[in-house]
N, C-alpha and C. Protein backbone atom coordinates (compact mmCIF):
# COMPACT_ATOMS: atom_id res chain seq x y z
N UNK A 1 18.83 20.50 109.82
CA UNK A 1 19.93 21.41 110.08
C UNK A 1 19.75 22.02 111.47
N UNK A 2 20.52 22.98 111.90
CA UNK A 2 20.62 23.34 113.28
C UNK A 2 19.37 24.49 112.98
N UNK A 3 18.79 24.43 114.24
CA UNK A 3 18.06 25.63 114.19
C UNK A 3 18.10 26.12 115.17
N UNK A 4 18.61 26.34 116.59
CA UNK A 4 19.05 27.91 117.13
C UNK A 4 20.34 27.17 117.55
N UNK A 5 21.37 27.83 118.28
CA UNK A 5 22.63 27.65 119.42
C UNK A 5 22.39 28.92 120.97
N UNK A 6 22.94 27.56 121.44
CA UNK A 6 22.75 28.99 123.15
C UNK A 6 23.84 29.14 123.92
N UNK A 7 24.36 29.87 124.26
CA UNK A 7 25.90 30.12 124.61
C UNK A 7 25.98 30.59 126.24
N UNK A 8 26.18 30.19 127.10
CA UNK A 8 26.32 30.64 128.62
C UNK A 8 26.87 32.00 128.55
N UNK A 9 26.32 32.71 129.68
CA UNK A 9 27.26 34.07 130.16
C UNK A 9 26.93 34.16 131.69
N UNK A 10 27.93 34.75 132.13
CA UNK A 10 27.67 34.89 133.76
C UNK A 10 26.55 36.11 134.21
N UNK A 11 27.10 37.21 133.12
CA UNK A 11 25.89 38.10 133.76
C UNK A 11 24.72 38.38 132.20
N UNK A 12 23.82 38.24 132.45
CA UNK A 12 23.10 38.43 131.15
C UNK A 12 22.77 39.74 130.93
N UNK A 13 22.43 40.72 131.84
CA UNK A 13 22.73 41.92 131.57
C UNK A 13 23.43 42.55 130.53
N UNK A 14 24.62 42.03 131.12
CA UNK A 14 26.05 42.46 130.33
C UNK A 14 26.10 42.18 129.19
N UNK A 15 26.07 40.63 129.07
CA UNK A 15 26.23 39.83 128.12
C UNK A 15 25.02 40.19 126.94
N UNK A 16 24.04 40.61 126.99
CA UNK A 16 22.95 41.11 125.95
C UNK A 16 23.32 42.42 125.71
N UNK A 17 23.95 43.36 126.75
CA UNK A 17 24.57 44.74 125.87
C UNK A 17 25.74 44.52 124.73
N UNK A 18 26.60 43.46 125.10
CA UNK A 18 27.60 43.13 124.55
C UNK A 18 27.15 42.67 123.11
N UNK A 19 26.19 41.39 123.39
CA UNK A 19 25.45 40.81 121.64
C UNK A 19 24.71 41.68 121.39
N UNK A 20 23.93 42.45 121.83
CA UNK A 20 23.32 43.54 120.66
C UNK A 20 23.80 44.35 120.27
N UNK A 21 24.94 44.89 120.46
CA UNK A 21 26.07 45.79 119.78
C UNK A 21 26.64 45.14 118.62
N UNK A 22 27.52 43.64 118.95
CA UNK A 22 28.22 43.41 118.17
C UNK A 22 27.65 42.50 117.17
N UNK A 23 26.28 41.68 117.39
CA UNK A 23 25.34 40.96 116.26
C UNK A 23 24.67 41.91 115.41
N UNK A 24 24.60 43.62 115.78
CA UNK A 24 23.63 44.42 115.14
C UNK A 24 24.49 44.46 113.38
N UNK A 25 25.73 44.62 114.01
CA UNK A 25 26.55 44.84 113.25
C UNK A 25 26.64 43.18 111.74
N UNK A 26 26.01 42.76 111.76
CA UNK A 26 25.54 41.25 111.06
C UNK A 26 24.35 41.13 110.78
N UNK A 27 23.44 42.34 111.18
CA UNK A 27 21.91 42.50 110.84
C UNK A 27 20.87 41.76 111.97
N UNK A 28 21.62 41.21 112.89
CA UNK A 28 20.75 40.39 114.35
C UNK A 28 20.32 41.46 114.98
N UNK A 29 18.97 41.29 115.45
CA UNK A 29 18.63 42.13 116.69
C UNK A 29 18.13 41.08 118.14
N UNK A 30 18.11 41.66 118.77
CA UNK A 30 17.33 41.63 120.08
C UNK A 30 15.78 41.21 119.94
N UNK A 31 15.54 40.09 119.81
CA UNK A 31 14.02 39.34 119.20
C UNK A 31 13.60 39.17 120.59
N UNK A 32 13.96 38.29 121.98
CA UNK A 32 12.80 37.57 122.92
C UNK A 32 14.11 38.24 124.23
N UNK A 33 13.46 38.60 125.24
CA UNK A 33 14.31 38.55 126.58
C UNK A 33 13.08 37.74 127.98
N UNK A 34 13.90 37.04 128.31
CA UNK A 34 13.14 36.21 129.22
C UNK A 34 13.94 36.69 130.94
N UNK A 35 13.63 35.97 131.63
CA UNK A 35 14.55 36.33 133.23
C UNK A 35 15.62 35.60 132.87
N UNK A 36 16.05 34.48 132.05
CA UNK A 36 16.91 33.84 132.36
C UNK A 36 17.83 33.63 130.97
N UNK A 37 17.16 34.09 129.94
CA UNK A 37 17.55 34.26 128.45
C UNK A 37 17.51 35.47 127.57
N UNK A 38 18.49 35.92 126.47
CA UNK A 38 17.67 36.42 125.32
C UNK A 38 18.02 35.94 124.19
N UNK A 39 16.67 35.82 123.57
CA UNK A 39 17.15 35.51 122.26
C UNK A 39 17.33 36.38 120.70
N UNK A 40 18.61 36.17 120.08
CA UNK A 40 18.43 37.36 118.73
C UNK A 40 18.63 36.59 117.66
N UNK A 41 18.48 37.17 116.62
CA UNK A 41 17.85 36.80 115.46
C UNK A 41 17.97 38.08 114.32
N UNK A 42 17.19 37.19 113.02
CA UNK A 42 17.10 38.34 111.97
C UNK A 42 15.63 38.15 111.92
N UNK A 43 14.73 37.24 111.80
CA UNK A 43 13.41 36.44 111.64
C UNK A 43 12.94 35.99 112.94
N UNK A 44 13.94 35.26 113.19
CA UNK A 44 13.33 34.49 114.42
C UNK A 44 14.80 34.28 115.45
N UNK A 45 14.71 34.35 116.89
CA UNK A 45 15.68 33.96 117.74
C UNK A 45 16.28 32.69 117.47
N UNK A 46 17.26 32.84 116.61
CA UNK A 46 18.63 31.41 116.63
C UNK A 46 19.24 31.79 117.58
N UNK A 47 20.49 32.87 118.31
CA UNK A 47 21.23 32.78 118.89
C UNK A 47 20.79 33.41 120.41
N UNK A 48 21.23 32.33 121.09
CA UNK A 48 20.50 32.55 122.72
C UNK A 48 21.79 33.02 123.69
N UNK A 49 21.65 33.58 124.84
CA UNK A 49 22.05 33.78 125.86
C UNK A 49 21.81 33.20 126.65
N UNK A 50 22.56 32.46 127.77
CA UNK A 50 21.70 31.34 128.75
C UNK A 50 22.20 32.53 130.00
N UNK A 51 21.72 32.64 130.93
CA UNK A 51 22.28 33.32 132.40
C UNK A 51 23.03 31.77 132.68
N UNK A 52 24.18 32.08 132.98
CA UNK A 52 25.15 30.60 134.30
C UNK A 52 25.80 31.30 135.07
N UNK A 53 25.39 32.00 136.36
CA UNK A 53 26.57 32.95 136.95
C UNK A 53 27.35 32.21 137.05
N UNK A 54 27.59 30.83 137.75
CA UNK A 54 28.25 30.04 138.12
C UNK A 54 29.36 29.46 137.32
N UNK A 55 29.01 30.07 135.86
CA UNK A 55 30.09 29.11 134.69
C UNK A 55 31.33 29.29 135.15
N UNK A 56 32.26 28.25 134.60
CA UNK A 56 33.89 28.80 134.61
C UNK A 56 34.19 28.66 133.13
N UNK A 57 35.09 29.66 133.28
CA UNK A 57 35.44 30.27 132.04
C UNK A 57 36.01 28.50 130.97
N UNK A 58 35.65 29.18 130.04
CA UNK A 58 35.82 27.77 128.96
C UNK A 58 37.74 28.12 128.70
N UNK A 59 38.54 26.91 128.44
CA UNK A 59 39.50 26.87 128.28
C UNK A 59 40.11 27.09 127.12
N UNK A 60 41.25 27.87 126.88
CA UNK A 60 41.20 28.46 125.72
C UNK A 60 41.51 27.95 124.59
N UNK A 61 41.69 26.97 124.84
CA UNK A 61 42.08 25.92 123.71
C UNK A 61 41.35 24.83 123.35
N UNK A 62 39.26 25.13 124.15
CA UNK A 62 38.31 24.11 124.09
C UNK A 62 37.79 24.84 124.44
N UNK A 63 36.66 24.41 124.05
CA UNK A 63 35.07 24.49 124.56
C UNK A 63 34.08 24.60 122.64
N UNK A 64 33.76 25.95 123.00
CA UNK A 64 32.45 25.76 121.21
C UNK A 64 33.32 26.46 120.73
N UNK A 65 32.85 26.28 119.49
CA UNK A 65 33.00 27.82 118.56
C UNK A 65 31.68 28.09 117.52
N UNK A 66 31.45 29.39 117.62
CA UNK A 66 30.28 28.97 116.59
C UNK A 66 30.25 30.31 115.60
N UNK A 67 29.84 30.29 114.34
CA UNK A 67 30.04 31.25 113.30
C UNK A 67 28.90 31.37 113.00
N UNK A 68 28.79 32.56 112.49
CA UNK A 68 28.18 33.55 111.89
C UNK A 68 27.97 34.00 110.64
N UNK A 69 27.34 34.34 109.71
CA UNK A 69 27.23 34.38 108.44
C UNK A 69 26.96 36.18 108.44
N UNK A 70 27.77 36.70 107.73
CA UNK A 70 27.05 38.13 107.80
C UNK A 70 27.45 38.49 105.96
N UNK A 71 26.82 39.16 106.41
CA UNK A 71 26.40 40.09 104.28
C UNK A 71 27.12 40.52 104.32
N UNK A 72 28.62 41.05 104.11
CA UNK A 72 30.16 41.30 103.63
C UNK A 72 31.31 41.52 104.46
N UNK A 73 32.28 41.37 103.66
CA UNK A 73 33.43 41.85 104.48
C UNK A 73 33.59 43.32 105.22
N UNK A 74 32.86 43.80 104.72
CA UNK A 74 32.07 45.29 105.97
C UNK A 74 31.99 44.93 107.17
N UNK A 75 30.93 43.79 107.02
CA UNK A 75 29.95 43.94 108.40
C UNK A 75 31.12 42.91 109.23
N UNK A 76 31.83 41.91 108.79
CA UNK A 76 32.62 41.15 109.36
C UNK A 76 33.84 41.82 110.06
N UNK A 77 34.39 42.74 109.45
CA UNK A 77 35.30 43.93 110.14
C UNK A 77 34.54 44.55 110.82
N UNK A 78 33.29 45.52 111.11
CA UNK A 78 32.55 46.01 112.06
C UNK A 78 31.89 45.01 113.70
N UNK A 79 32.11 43.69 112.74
CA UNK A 79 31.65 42.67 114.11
C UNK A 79 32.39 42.62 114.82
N UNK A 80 34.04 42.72 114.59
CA UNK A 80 35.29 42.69 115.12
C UNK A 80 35.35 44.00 116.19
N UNK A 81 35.27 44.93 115.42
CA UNK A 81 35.39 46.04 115.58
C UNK A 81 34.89 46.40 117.20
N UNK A 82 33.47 45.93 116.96
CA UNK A 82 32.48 46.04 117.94
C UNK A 82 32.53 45.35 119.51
N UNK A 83 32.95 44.05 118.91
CA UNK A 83 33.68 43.38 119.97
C UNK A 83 34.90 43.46 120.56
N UNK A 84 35.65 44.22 120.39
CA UNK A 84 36.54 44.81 120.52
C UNK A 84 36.37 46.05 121.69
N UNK A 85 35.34 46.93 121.10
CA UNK A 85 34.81 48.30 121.51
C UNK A 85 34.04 47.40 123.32
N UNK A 86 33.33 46.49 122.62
CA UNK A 86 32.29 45.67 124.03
C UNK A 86 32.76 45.49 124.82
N UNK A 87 34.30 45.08 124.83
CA UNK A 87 35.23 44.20 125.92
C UNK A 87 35.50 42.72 125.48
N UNK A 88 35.63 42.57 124.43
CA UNK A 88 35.54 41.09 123.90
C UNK A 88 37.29 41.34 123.49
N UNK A 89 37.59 40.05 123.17
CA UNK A 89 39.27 39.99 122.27
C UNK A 89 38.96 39.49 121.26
N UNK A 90 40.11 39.56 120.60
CA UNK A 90 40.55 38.92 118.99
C UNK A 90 40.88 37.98 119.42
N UNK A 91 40.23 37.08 118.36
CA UNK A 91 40.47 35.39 118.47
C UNK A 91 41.18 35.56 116.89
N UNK A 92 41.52 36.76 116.18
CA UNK A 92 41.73 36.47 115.01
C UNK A 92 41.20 37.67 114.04
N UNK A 93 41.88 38.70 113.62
CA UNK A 93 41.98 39.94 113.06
C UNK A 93 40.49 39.87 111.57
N UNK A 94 40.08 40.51 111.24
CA UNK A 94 39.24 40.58 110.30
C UNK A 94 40.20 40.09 108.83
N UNK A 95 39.79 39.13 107.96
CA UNK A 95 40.76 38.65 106.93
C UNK A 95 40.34 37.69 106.06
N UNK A 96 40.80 37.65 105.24
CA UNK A 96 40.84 36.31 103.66
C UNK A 96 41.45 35.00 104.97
N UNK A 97 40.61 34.07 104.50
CA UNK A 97 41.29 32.59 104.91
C UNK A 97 41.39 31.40 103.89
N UNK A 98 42.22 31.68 102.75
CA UNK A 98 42.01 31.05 101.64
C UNK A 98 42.19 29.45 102.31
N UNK A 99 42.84 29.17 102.95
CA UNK A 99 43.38 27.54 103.74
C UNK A 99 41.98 26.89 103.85
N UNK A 100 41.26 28.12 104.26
CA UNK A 100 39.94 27.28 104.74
C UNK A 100 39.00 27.11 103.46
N UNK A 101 38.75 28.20 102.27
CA UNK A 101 38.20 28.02 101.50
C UNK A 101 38.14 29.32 100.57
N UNK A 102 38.52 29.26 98.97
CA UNK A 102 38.52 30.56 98.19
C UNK A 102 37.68 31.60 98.32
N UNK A 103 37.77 32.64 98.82
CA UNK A 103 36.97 33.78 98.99
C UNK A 103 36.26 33.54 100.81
N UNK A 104 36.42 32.88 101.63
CA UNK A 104 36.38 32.92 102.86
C UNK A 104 36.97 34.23 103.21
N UNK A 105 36.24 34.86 104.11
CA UNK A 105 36.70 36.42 105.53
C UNK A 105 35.50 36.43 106.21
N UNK A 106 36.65 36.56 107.16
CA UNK A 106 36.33 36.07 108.75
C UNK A 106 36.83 36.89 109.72
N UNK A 107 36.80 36.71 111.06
CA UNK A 107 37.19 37.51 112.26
C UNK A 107 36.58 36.71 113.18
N UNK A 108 37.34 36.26 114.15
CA UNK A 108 37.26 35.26 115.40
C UNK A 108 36.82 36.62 116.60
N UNK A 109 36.43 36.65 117.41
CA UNK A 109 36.55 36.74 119.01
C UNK A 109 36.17 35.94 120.04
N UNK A 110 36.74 36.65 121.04
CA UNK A 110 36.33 36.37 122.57
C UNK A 110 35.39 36.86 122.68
N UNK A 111 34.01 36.35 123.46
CA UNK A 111 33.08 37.27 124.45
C UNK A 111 33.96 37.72 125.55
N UNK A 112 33.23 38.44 126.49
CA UNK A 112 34.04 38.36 127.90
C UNK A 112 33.53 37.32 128.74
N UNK A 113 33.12 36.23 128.48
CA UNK A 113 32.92 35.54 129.27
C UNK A 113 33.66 34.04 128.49
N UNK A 114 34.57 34.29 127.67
CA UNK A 114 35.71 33.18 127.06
C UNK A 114 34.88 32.44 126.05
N UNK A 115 33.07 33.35 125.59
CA UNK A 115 32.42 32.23 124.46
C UNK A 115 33.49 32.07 123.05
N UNK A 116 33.89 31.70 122.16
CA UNK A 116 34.04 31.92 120.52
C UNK A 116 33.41 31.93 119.89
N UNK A 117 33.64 32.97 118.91
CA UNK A 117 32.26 33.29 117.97
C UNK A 117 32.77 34.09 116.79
N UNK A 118 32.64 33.53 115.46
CA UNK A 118 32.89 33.99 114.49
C UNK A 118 32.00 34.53 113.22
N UNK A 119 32.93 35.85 112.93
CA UNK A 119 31.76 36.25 111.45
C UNK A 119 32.71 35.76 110.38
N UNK A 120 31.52 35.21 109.64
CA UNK A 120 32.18 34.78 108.01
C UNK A 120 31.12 35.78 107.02
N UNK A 121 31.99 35.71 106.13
CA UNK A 121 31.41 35.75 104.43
C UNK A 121 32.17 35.41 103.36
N UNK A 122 31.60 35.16 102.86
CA UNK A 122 32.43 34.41 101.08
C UNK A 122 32.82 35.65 99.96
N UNK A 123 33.43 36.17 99.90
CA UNK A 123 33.74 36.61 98.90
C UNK A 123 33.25 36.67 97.50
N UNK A 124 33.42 35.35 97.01
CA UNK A 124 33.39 34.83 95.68
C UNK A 124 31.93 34.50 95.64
N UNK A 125 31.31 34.40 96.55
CA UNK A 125 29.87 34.06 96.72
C UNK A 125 29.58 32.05 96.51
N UNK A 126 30.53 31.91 96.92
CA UNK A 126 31.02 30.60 96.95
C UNK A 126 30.74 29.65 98.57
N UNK A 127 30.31 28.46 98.99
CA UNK A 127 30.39 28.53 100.01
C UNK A 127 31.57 26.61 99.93
């Protein structure tokens, strides 16, 4: 199975105030910071920060997307929330997505640097 993902940002500064606000909110913290990375986690660093000043913004209708698993529809509205508060956008309001699967909620955003990144949880305890 996958075991970490790493997502570009132009300024990592930024970009690590931004994920430790809005991953805290999903139970991630701030595990490894390097000159050129950080990595967070609950155990161990899965989700990375790469520094790319140079990136261009990913197109909005391509590039990744990558989700998130968080412990309820709480924390999935607070991830929103947060990203929101960070400077991030809605890729997609906190909500039931039965299309995708019974008891699915979710909430899409933007980073500010155009990453996608989503919190899920199951409802039904169903996956």
């Amino acid at each position: 199975m996958i075991d970490h993902v790493s997502i570009a940002v132009r300024d990592l500064d930024a970009g690590g105030r931004f994920y430790e606000a809005v991953l805290a909110t999903i139970g991630y913290a701030k595990l490894v910071v390097r000159a050129n990375t950080i990595g967070f986690g609950k155990k161990y660093p899965d989700f990375w920060l790469n520094r790319r000043p140079d990136m261009v913004t990913p197109d909005p209708n391509g590039g990744v997307h990558i989700c998130l698993r968080a412990p309820s529809a709480e924390a999935v509205e607070a991830f929103h929330a947060a990203a929101l508060r960070e400077g991030g956008i809605s890729d997609g309001a906190p909500g039931p997505r039965p299309e995708y699967n019974p008891g699915y909620f979710a909430a899409f955003i933007r980073d500010p640097d155009g990453n996608r990144v989503e919190a899920v949880t199951f409802l039904d305890g169903r996956r």
